[in-house]
N, C-alpha and C. Protein backbone atom coordinates (compact mmCIF):
# COMPACT_ATOMS: atom_id res chain seq x y z
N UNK A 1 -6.12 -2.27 -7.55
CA UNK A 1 -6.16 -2.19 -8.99
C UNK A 1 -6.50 -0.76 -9.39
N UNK A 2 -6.10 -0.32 -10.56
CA UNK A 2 -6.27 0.97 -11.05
C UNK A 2 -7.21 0.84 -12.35
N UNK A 3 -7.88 1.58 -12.63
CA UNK A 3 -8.71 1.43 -14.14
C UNK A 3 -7.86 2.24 -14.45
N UNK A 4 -7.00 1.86 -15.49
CA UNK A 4 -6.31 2.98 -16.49
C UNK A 4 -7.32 2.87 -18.18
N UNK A 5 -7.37 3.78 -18.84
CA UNK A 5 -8.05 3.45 -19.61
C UNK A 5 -7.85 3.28 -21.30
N UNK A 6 -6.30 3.37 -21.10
CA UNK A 6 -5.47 3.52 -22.34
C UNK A 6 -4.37 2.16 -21.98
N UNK A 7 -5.27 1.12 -21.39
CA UNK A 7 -4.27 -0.61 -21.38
C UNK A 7 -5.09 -1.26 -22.29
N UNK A 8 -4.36 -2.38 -22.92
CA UNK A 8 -4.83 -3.50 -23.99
C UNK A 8 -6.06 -3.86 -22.97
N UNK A 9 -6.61 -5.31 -23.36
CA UNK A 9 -7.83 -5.84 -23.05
C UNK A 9 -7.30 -7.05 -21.49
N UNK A 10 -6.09 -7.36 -22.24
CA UNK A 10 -5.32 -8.30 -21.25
C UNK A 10 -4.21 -7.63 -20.36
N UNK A 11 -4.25 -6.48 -20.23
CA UNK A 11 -3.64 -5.60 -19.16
C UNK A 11 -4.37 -5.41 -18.52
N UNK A 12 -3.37 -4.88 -17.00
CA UNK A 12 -4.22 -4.96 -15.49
C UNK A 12 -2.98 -3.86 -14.67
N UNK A 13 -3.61 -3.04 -14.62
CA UNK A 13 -2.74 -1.63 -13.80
C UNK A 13 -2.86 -1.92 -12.08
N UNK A 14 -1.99 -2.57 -11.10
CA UNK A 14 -1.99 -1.95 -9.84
C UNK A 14 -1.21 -1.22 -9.31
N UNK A 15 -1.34 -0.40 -8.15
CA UNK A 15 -0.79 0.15 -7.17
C UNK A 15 -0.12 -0.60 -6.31
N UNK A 16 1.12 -0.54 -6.04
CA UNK A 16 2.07 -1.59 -4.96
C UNK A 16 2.91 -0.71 -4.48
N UNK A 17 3.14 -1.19 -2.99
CA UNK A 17 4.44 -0.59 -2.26
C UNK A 17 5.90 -0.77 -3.39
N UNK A 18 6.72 0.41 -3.16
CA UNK A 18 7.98 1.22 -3.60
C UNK A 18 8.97 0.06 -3.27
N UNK A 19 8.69 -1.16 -2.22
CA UNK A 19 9.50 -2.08 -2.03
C UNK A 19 8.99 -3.25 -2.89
N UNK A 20 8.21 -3.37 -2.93
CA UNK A 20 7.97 -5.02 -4.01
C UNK A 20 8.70 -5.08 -5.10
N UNK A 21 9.18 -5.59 -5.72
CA UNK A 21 9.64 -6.14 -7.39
C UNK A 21 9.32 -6.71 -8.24
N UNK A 22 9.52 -7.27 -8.96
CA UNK A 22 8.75 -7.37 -10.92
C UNK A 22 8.38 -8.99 -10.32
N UNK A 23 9.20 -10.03 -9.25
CA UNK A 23 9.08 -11.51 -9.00
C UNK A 23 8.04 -11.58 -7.56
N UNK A 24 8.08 -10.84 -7.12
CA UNK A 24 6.80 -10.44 -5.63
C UNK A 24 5.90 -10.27 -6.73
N UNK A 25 5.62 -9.08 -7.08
CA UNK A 25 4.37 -8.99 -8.06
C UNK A 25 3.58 -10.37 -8.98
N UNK A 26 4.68 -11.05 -9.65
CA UNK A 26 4.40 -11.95 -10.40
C UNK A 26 4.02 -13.32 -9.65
N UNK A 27 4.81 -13.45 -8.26
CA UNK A 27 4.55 -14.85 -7.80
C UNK A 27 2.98 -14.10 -6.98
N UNK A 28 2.72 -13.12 -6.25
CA UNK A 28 1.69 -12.31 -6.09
C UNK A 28 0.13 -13.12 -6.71
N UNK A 29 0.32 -12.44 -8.05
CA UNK A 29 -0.75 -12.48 -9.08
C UNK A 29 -0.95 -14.26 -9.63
N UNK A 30 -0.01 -15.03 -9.60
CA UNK A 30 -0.19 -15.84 -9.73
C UNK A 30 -0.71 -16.94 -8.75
N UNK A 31 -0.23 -16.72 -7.54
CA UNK A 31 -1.06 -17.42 -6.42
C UNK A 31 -2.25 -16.51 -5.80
N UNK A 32 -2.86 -15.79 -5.56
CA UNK A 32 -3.40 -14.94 -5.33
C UNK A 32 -5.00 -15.11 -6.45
N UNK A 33 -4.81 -14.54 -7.59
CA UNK A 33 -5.39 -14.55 -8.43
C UNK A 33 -5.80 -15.82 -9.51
N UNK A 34 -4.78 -16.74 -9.31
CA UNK A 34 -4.86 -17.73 -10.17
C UNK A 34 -4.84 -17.51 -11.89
N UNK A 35 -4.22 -16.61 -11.89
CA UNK A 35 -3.85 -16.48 -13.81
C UNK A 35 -2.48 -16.35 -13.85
N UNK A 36 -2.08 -16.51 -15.49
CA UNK A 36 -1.06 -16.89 -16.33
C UNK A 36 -0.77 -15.52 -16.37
N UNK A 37 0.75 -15.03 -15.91
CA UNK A 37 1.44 -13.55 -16.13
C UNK A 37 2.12 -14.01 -17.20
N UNK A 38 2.12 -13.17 -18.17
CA UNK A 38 3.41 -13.20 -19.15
C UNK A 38 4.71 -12.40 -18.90
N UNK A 39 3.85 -10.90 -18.75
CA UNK A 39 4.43 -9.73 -18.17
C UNK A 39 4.71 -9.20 -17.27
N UNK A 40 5.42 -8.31 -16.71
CA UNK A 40 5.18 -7.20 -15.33
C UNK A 40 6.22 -6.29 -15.72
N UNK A 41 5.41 -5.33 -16.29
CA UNK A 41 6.25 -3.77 -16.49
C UNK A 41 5.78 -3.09 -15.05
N UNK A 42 6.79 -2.02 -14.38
CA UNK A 42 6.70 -1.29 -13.36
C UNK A 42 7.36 -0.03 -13.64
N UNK A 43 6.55 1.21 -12.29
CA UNK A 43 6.65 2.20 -12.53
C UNK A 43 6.95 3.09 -11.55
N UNK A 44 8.44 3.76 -11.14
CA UNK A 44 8.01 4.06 -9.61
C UNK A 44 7.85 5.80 -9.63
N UNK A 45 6.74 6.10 -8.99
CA UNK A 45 6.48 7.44 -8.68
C UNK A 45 6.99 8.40 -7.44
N UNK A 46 7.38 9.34 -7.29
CA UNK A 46 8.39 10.09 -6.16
C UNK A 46 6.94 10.39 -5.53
N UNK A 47 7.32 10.70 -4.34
CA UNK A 47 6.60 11.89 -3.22
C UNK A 47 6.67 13.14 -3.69
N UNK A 48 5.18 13.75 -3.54
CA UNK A 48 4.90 14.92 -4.41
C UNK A 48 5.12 15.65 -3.06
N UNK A 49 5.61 17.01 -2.67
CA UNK A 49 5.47 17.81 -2.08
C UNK A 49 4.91 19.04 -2.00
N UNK A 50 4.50 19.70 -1.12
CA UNK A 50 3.72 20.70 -1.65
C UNK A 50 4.47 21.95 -0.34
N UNK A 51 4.42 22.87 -0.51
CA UNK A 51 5.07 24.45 0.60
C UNK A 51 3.93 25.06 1.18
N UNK A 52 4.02 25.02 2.78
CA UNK A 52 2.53 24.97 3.35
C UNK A 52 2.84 26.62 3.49
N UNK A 53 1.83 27.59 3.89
CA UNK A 53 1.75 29.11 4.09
C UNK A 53 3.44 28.84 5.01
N UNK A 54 3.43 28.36 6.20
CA UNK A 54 4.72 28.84 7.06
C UNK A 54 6.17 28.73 6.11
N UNK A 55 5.80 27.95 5.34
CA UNK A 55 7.32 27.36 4.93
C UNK A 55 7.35 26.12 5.45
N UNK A 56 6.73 25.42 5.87
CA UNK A 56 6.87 23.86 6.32
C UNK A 56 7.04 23.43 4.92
N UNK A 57 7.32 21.73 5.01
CA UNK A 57 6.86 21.09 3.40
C UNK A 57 6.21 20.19 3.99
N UNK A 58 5.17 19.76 3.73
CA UNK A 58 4.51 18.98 3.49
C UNK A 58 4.40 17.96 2.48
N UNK A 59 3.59 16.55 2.70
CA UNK A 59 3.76 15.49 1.55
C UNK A 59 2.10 15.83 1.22
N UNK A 60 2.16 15.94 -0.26
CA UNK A 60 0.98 15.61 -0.62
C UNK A 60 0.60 14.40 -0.75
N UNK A 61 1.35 13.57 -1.92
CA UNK A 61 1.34 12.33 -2.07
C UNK A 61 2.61 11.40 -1.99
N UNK A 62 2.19 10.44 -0.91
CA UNK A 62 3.52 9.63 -0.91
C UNK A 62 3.81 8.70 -2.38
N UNK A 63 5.17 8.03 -2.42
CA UNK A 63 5.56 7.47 -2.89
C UNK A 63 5.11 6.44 -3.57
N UNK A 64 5.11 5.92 -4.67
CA UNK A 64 4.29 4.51 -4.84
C UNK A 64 4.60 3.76 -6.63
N UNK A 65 4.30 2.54 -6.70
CA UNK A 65 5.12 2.12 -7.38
C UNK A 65 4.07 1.60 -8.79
N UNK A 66 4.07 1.76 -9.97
CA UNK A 66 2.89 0.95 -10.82
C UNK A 66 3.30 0.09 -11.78
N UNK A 67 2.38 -1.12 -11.45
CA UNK A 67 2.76 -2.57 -11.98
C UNK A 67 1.51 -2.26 -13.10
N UNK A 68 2.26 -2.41 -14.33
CA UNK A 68 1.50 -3.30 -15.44
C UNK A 68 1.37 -4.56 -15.96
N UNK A 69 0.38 -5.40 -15.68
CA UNK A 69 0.46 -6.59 -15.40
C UNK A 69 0.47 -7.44 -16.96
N UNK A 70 0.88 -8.35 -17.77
CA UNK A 70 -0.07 -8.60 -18.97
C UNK A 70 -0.34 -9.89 -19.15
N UNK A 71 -1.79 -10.55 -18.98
CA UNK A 71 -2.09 -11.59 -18.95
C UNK A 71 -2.50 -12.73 -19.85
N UNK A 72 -2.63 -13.68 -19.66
CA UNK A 72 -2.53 -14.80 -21.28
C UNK A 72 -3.88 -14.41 -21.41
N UNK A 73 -5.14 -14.06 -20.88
CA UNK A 73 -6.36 -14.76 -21.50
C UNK A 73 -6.93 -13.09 -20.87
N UNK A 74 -7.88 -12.55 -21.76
CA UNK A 74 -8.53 -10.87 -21.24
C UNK A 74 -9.06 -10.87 -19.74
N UNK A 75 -8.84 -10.02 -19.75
CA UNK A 75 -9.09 -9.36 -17.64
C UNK A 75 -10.88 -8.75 -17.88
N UNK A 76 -11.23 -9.04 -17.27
CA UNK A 76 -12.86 -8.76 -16.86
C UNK A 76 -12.76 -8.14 -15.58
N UNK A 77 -13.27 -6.90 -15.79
CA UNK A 77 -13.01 -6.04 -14.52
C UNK A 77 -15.07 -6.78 -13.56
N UNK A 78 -14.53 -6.74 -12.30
CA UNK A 78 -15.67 -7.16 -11.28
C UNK A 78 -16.92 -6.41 -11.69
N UNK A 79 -18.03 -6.43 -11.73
CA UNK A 79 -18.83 -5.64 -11.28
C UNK A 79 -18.90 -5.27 -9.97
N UNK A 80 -18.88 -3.82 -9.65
CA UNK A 80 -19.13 -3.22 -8.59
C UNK A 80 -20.30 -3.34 -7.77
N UNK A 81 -20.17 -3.39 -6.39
CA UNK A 81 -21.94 -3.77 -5.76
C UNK A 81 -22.43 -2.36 -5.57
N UNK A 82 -23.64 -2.50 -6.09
CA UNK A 82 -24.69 -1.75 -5.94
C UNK A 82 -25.00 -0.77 -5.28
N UNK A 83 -24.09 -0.83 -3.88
CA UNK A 83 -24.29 0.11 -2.73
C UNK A 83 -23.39 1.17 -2.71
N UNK A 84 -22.10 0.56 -3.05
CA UNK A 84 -21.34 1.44 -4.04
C UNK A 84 -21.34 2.53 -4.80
N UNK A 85 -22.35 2.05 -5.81
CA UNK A 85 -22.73 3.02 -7.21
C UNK A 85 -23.36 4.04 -6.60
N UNK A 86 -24.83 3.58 -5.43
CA UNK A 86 -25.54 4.59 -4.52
C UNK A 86 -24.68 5.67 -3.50
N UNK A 87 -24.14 5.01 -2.96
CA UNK A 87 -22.98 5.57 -2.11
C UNK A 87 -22.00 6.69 -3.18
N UNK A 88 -21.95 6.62 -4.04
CA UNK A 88 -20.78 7.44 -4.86
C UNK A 88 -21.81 8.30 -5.67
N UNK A 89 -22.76 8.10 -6.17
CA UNK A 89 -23.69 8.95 -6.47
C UNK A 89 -24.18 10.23 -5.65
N UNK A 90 -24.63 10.05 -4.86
CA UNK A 90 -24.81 10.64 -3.42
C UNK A 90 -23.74 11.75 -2.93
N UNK A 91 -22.57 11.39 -3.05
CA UNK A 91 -21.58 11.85 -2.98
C UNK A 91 -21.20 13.10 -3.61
N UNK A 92 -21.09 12.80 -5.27
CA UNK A 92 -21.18 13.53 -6.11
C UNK A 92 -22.45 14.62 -6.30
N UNK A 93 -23.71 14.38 -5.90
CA UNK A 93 -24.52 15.55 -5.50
C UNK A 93 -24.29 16.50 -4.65
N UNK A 94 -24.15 15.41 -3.43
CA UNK A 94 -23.44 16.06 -1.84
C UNK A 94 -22.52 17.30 -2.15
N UNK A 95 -21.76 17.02 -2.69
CA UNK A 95 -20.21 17.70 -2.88
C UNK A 95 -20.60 18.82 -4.06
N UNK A 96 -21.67 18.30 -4.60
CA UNK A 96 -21.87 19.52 -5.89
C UNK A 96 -22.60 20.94 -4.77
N UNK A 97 -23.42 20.34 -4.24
CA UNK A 97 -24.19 21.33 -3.08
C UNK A 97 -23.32 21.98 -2.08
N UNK A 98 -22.40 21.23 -1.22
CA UNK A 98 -21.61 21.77 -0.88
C UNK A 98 -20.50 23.04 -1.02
N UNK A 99 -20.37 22.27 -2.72
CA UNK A 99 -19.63 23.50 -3.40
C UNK A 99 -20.04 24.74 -3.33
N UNK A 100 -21.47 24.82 -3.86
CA UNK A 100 -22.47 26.08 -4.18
C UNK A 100 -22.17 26.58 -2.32
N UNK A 101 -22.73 25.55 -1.60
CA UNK A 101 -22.47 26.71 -0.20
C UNK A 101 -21.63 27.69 0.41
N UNK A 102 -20.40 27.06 -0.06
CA UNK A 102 -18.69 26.99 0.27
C UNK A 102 -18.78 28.61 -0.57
N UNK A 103 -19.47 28.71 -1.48
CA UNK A 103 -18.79 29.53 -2.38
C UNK A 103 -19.61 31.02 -1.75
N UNK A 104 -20.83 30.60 -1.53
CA UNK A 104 -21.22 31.65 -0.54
C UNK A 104 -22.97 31.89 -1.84
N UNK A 105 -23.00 30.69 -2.07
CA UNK A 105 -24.02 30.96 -2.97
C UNK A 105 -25.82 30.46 -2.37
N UNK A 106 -26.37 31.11 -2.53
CA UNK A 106 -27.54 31.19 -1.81
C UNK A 106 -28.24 30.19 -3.09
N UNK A 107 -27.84 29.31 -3.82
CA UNK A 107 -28.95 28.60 -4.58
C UNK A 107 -28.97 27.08 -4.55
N UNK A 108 -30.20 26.51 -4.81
CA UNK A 108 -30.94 25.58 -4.24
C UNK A 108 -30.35 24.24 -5.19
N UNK A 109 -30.06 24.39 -6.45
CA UNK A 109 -30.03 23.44 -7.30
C UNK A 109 -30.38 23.11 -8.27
N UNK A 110 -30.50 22.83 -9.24
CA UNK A 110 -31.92 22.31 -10.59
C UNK A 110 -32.75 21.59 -9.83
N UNK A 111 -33.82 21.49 -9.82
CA UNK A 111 -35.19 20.77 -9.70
C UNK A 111 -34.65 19.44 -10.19
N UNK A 112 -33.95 18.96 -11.02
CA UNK A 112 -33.81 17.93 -11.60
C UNK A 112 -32.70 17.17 -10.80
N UNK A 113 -31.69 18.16 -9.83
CA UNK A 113 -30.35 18.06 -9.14
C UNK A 113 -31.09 17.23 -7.91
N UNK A 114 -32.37 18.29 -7.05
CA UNK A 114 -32.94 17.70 -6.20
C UNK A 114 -33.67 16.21 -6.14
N UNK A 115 -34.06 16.19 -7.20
CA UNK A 115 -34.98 14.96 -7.60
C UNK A 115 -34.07 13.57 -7.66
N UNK A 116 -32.57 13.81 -8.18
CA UNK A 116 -32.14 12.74 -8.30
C UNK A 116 -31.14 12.53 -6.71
N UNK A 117 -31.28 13.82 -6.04
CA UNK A 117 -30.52 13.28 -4.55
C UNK A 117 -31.84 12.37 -4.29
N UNK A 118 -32.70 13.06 -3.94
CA UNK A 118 -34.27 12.23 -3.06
C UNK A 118 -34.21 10.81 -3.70
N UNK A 119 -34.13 10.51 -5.12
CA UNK A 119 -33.80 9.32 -5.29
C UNK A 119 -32.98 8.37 -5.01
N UNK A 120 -31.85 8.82 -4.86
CA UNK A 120 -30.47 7.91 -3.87
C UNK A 120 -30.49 8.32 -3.03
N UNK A 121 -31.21 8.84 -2.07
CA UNK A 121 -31.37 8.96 -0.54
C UNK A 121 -32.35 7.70 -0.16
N UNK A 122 -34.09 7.87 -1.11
CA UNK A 122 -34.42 6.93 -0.89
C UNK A 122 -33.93 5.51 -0.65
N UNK A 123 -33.72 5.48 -1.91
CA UNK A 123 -32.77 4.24 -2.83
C UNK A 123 -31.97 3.31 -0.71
N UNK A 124 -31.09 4.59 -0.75
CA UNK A 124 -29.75 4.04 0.43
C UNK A 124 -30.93 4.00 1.98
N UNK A 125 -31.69 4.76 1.97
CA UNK A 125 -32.34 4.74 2.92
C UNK A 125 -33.40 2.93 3.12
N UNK A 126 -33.84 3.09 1.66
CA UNK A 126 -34.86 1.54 1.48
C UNK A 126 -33.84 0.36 2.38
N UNK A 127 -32.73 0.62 1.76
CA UNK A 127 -31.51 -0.68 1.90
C UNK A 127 -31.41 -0.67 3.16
N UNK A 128 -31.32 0.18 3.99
CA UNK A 128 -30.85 -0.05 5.39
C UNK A 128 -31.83 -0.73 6.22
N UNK A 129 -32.77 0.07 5.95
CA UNK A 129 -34.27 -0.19 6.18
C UNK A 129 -34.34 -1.92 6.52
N UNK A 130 -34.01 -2.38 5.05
CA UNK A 130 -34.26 -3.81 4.83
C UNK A 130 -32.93 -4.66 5.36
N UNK A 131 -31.94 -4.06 5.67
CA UNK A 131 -30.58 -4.98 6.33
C UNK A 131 -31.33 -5.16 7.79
N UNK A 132 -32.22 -3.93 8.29
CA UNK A 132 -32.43 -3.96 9.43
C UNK A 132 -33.31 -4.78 10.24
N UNK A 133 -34.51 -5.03 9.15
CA UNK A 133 -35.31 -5.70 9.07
C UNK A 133 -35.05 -7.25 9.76
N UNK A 134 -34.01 -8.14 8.52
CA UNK A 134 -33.40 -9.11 8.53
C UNK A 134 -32.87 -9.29 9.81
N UNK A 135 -32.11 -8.85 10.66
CA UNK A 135 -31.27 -8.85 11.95
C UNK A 135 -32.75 -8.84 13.08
C-alpha cells in the first residue's frame, strides 16, 4: 500500500507488478481483504535510468504499476506497531549525524538532537531487554 495523500477517504493507492490487471487486482482485494471494490484505476510507471561515470546505464528504479483502488465504505489505514515508529525515529537522527560526518563536519548536534537519540535508544534498548527476558 502507498499513503498518497491527495486520495478521497474511500481510496486506497497500491504498488503491483507491471503484469497484473484492473480483474487480478479486483478479484485480489476482494478475497484477500474482504471489501466491496467499486473501482480500479491503474497506472503504469517506466524504468528510470540513470548514466553511471563509465557510460554504463544503470536502473535506478524498476518498472511498476499503480492501482487506485475505490471502495464502498472509508479505508482506515492500520496503526503502525510501535517498534516501528522507534526504529524509524532512530533512523532519522542516525542519518542526520551521519550526514554532519560525511560532510566533514566536526559537530556534535543540539543538546536537544542528543537527548532525543538517548531516548529511542533507551526506549529500543528497554524492549529488547524485555523480549529477552520472556524467552
Amino acid at each position: 500500500m502507498i499513503r498518497a495523500p491527495n486520495l478521497q477517504p474511500n481510496q486506497v493507492a497500491f504498488k503491483v507488478p507491471p503484469s497484473c490487471n484492473k480483474f487480478d487486482i479486483h478479484s485480489y482485494i476482494t478475497n484477500i481483504y474482504g471489501v466491496e471494490v467499486q473501482e480500479v484505476r491503474t497506472m503504469n510507471y517506466a524504468t528510470e535510468h540513470k548514466k553511471a561515470r563509465g557510460g554504463s546505464m544503470e536502473v535506478k528504479t524498476p518498472s511498476y504499476k499503480k492501482a487506485i483502488i475505490t471502495l464502498n465504505e472509508t479505508f482506515e489505514w492500520p496503526k503502525g506497531p510501535e517498534w516501528c515508529e522507534l526504529e524509524q525515529e532512530q533512523g532519522k537522527l542516525g542519518s542526520k549525524a551521519a550526514g554532519r560526518k560525511m560532510k566533514g563536519w566536526r559537530f556534535r548536534g543540539t543538546e536537544e538532537e542528543r537527548n532525543k537519540l538517548k531516548i529511542v535508544n533507551d526506549k529500543i534498548q528497554a524492549k529488547m531487554e524485555a523480549e529477552h527476558s520472556k524467552k
